[in-house]
N, C-alpha and C. Protein backbone atom coordinates (compact mmCIF):
# COMPACT_ATOMS: atom_id res chain seq x y z
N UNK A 1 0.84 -1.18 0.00
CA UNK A 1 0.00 0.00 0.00
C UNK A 1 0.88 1.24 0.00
N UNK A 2 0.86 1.93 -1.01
CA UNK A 2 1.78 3.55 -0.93
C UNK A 2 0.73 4.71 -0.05
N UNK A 3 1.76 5.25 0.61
CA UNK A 3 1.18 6.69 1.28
C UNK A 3 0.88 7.33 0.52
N UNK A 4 0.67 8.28 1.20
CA UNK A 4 -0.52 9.61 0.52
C UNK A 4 0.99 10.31 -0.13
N UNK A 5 2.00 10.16 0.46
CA UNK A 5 3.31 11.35 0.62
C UNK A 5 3.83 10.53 -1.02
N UNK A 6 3.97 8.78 -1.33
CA UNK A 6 4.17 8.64 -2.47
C UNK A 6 3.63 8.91 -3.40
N UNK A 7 2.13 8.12 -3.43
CA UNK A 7 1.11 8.86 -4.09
C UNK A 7 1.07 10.03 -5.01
N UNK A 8 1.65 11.06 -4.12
CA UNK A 8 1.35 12.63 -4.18
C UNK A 8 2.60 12.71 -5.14
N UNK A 9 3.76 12.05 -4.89
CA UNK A 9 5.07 12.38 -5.70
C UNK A 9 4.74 11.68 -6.97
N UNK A 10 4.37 10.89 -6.89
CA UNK A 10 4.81 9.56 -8.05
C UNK A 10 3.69 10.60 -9.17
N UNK A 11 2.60 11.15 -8.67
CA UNK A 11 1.59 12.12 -9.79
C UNK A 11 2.15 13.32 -9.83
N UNK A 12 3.13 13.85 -9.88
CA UNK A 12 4.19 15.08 -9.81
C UNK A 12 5.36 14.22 -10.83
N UNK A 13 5.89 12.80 -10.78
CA UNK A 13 6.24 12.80 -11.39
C UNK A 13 6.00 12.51 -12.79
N UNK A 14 4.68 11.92 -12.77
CA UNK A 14 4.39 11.53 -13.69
C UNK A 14 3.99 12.69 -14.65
N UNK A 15 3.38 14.10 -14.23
CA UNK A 15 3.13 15.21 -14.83
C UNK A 15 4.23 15.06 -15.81
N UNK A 16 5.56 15.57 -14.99
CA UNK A 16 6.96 15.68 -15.42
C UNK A 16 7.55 14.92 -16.42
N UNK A 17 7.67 13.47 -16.44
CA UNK A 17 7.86 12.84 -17.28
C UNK A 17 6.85 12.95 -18.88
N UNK A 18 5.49 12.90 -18.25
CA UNK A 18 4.71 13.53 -19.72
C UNK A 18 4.98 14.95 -20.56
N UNK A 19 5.26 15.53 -19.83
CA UNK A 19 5.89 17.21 -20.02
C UNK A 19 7.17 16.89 -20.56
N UNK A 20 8.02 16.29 -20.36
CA UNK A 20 9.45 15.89 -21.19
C UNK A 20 9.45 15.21 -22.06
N UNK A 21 8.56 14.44 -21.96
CA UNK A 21 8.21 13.88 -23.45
C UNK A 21 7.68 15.01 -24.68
N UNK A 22 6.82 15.39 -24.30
CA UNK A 22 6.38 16.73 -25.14
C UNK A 22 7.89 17.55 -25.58
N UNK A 23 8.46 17.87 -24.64
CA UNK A 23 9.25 19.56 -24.88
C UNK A 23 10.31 18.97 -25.31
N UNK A 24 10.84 17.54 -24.88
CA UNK A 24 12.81 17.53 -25.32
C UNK A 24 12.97 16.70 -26.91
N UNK A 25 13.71 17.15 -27.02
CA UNK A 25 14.05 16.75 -28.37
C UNK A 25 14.97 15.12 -28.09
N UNK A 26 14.82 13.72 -29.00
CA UNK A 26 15.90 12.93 -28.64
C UNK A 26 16.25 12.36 -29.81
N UNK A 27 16.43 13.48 -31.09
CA UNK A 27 17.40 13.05 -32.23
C UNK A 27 17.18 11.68 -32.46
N UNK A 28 15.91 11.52 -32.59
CA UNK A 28 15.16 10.52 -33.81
C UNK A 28 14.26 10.39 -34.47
N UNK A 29 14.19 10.30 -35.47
CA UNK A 29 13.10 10.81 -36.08
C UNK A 29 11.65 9.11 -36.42
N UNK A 30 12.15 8.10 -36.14
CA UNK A 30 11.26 7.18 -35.96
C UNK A 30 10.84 6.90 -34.47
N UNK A 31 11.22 7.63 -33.71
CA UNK A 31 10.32 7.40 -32.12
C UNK A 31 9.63 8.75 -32.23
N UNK A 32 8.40 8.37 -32.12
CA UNK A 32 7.39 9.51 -31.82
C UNK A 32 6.66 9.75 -30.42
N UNK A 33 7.24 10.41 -29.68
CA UNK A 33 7.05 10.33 -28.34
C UNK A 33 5.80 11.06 -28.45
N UNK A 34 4.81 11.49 -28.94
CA UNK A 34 3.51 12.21 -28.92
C UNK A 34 2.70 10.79 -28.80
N UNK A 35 3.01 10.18 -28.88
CA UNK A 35 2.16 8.59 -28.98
C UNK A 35 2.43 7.78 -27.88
N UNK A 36 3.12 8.00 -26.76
CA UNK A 36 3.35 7.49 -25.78
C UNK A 36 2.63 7.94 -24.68
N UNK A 37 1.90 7.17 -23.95
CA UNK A 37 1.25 7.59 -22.58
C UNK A 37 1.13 6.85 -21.44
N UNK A 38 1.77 8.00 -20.81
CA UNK A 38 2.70 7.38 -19.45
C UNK A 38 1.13 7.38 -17.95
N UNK A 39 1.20 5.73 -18.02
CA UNK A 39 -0.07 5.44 -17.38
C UNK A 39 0.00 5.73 -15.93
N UNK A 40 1.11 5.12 -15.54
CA UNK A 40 1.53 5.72 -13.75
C UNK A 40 2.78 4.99 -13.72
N UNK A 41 3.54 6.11 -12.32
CA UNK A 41 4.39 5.97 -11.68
C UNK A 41 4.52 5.47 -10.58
N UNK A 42 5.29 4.48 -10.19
CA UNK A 42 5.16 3.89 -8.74
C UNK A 42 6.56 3.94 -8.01
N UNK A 43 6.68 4.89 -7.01
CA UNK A 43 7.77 5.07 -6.35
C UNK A 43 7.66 4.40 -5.06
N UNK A 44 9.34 4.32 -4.88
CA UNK A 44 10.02 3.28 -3.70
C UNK A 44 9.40 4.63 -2.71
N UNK A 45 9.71 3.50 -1.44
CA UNK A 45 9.46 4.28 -0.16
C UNK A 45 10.26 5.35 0.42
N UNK A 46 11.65 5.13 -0.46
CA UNK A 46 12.35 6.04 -0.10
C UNK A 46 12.23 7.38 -1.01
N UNK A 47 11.62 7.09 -1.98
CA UNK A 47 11.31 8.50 -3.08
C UNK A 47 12.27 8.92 -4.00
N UNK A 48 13.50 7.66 -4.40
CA UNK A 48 15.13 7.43 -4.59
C UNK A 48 14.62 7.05 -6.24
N UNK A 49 13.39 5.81 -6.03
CA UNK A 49 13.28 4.98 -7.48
C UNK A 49 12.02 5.44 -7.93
N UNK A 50 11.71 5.88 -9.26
CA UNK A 50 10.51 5.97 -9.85
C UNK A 50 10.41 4.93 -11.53
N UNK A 51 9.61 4.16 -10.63
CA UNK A 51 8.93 2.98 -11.65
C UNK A 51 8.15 3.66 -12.74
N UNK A 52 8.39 4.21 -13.94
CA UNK A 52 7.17 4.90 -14.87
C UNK A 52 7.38 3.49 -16.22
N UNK A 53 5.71 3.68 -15.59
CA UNK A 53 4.78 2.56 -16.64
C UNK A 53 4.55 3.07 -17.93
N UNK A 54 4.49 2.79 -19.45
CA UNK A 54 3.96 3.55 -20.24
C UNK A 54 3.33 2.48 -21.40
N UNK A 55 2.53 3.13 -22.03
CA UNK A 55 2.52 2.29 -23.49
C UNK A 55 2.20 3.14 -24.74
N UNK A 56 2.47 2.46 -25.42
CA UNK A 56 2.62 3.41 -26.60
C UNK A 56 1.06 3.33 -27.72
N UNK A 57 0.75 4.57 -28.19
CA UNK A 57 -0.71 4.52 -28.71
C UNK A 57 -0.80 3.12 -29.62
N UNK A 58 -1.71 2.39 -29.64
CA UNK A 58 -2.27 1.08 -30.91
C UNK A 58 -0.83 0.22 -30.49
N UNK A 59 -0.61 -0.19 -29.54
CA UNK A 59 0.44 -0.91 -29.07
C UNK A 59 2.04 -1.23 -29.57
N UNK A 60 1.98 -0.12 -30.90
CA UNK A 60 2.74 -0.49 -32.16
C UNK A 60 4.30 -0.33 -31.37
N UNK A 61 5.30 -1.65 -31.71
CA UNK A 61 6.79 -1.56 -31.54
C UNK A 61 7.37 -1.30 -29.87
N UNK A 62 6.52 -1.70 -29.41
CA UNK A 62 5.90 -1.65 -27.74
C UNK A 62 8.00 -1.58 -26.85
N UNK A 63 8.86 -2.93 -27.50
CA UNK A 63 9.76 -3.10 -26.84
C UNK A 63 11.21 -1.96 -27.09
N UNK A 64 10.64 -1.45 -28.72
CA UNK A 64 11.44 -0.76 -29.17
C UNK A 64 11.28 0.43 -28.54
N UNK A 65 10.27 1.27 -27.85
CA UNK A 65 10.41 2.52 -27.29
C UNK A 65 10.60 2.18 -26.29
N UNK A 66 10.51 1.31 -25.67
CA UNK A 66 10.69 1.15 -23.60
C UNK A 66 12.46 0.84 -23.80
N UNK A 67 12.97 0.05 -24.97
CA UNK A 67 14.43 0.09 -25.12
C UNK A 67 14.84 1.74 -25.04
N UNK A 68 14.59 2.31 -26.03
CA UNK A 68 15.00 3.95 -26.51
C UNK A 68 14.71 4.99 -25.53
N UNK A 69 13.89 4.52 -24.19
CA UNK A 69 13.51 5.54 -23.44
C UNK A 69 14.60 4.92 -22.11
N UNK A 70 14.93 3.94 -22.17
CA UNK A 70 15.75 3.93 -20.72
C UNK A 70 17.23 3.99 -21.40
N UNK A 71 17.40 3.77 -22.76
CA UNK A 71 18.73 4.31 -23.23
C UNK A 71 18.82 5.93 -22.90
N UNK A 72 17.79 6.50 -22.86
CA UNK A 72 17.47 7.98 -22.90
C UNK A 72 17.12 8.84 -21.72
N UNK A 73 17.13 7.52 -20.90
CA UNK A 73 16.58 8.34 -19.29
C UNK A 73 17.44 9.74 -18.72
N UNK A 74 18.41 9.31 -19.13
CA UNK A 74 19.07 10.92 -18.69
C UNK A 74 18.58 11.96 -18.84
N UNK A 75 17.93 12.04 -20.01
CA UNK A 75 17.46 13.33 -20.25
C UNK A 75 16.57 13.34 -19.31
N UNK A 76 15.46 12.49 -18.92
CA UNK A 76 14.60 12.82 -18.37
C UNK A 76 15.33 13.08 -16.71
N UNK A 77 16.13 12.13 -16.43
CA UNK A 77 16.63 13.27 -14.77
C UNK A 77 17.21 13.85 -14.79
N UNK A 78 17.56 14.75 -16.32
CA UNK A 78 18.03 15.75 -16.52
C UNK A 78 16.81 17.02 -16.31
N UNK A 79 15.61 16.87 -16.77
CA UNK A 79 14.74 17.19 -16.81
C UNK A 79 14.04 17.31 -15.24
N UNK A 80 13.84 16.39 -14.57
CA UNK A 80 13.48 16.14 -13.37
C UNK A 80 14.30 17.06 -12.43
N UNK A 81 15.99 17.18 -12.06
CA UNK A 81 16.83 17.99 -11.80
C UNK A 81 16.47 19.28 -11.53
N UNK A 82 15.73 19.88 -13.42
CA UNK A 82 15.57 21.56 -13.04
C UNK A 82 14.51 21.87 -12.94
N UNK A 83 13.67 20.81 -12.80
CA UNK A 83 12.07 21.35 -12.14
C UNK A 83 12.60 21.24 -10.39
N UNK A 84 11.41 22.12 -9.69
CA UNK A 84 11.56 22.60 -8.20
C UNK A 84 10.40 21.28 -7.91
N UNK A 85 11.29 20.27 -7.36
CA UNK A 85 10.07 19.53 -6.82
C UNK A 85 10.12 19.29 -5.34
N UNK A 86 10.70 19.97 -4.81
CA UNK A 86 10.68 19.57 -3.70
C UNK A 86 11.48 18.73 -2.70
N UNK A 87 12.39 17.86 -2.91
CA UNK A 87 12.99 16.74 -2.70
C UNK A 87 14.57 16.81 -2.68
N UNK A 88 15.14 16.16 -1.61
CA UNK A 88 16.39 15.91 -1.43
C UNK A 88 17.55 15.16 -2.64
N UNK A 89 16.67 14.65 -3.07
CA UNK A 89 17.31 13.49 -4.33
C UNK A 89 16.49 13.88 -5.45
N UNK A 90 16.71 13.41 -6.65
CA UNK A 90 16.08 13.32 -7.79
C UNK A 90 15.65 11.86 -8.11
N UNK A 91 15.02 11.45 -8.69
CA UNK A 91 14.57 10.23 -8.54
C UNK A 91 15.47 8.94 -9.77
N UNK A 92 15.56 7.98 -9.46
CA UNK A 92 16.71 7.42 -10.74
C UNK A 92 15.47 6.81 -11.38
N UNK A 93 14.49 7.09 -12.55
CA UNK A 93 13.85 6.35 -13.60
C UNK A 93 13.99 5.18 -13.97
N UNK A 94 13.47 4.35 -14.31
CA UNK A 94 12.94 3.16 -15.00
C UNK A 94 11.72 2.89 -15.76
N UNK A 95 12.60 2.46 -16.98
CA UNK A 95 10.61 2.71 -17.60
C UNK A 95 10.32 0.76 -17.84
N UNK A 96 9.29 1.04 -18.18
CA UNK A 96 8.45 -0.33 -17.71
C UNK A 96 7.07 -0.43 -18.63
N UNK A 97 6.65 -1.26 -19.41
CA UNK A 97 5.73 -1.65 -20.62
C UNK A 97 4.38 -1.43 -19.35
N UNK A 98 3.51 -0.87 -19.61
CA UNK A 98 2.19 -1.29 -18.87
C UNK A 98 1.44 -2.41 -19.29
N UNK A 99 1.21 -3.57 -19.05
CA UNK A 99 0.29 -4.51 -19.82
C UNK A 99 -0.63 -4.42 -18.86
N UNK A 100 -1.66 -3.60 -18.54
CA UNK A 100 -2.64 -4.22 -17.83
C UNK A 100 -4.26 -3.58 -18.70
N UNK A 101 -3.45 -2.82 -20.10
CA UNK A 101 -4.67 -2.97 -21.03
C UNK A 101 -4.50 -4.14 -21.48
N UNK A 102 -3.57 -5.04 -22.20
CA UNK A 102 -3.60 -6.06 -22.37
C UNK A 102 -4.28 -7.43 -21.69
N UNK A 103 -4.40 -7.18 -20.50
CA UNK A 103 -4.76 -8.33 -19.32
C UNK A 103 -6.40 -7.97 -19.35
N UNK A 104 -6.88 -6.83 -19.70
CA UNK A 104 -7.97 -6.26 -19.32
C UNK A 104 -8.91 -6.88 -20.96
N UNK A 105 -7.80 -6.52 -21.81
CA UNK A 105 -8.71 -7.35 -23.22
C UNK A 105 -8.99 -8.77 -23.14
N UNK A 106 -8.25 -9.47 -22.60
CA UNK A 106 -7.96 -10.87 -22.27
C UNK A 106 -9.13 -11.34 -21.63
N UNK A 107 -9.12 -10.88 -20.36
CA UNK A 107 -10.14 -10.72 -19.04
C UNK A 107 -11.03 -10.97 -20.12
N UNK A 108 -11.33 -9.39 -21.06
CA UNK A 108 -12.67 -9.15 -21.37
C UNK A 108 -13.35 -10.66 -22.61
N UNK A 109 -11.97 -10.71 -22.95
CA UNK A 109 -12.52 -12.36 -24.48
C UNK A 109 -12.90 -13.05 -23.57
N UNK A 110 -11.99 -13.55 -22.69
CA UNK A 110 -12.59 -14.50 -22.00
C UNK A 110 -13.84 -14.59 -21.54
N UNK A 111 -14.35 -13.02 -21.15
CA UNK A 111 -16.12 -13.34 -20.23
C UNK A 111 -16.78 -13.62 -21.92
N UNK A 112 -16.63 -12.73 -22.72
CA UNK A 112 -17.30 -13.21 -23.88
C UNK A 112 -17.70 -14.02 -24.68
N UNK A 113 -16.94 -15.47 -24.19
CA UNK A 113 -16.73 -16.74 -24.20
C UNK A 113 -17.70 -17.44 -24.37
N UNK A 114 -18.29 -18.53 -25.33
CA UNK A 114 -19.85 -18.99 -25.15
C UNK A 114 -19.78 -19.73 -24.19
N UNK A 115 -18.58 -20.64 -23.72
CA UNK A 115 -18.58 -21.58 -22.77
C UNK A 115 -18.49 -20.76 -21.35
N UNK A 116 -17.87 -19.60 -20.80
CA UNK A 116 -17.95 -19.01 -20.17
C UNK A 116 -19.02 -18.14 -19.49
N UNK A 117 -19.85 -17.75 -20.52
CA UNK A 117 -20.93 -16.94 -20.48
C UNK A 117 -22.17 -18.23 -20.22
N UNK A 118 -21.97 -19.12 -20.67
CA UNK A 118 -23.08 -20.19 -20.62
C UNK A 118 -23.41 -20.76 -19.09
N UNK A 119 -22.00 -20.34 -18.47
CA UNK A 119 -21.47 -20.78 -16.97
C UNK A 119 -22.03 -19.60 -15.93
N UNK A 120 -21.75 -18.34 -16.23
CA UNK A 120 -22.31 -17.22 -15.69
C UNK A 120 -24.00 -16.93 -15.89
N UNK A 121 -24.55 -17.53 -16.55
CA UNK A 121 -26.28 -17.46 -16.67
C UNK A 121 -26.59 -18.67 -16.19
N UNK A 122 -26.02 -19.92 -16.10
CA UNK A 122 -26.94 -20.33 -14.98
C UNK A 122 -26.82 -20.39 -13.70
């Protein structure tokens, strides 16, 4: 269970990280970071590690941007650095595929299921 105090950071950082995606430039012209959306952040207790989840719009090349964005993390605690957030440390990034639209389509075939659904009505 995260506190209110992580909570509160991890949606500060996550602003941040969406905001750097927008504004920094990372000298490529086949990653389109306008298509990436960063679902949540989950920070350690110490406020040291920030876990940012993301996926990329229509799921397209999913491993190739989560590669190109932690080759690239610098920028972003470069970024993180000269915003005023508050904090003793800056946080060290990790980015991380979100599959839990994926699990959620799955979930959903499955109830749709004739054998499944045949099980839930009676």
């Amino acid at each position: 269970m995260s506190s209110q105090r992580q909570i509160r950071f991890s949606e500060l950082i996550r602003s941040l990280i969406s905001e750097c995606l927008l504004v920094e430039d990372f000298y490529d012209l086949e990653f389109k970071t306008t298509s990436v959306t960063v679902s949540y952040v989950r920070m350690s207790k110490d406020l040291r590690i920030a876990n940012v989840y993301i996926m990329p719009l229509g799921g397209e090349s999913k491993t190739k941007i989560i590669d190109k964005l932690n080759d690239n993390k610098y920028i972003f605690q470069k970024f993180l650095s000269k915003a005023k957030i508050n904090s003793k440390f800056t946080p060290k990034i990790n980015f991380f595929l979100d599959d839990t639209f994926d699990e959620a389509e799955k979930i959903e075939k499955l109830l749709l299921d004739k054998n499944v659904s045949r099980d839930l009505d009676e």
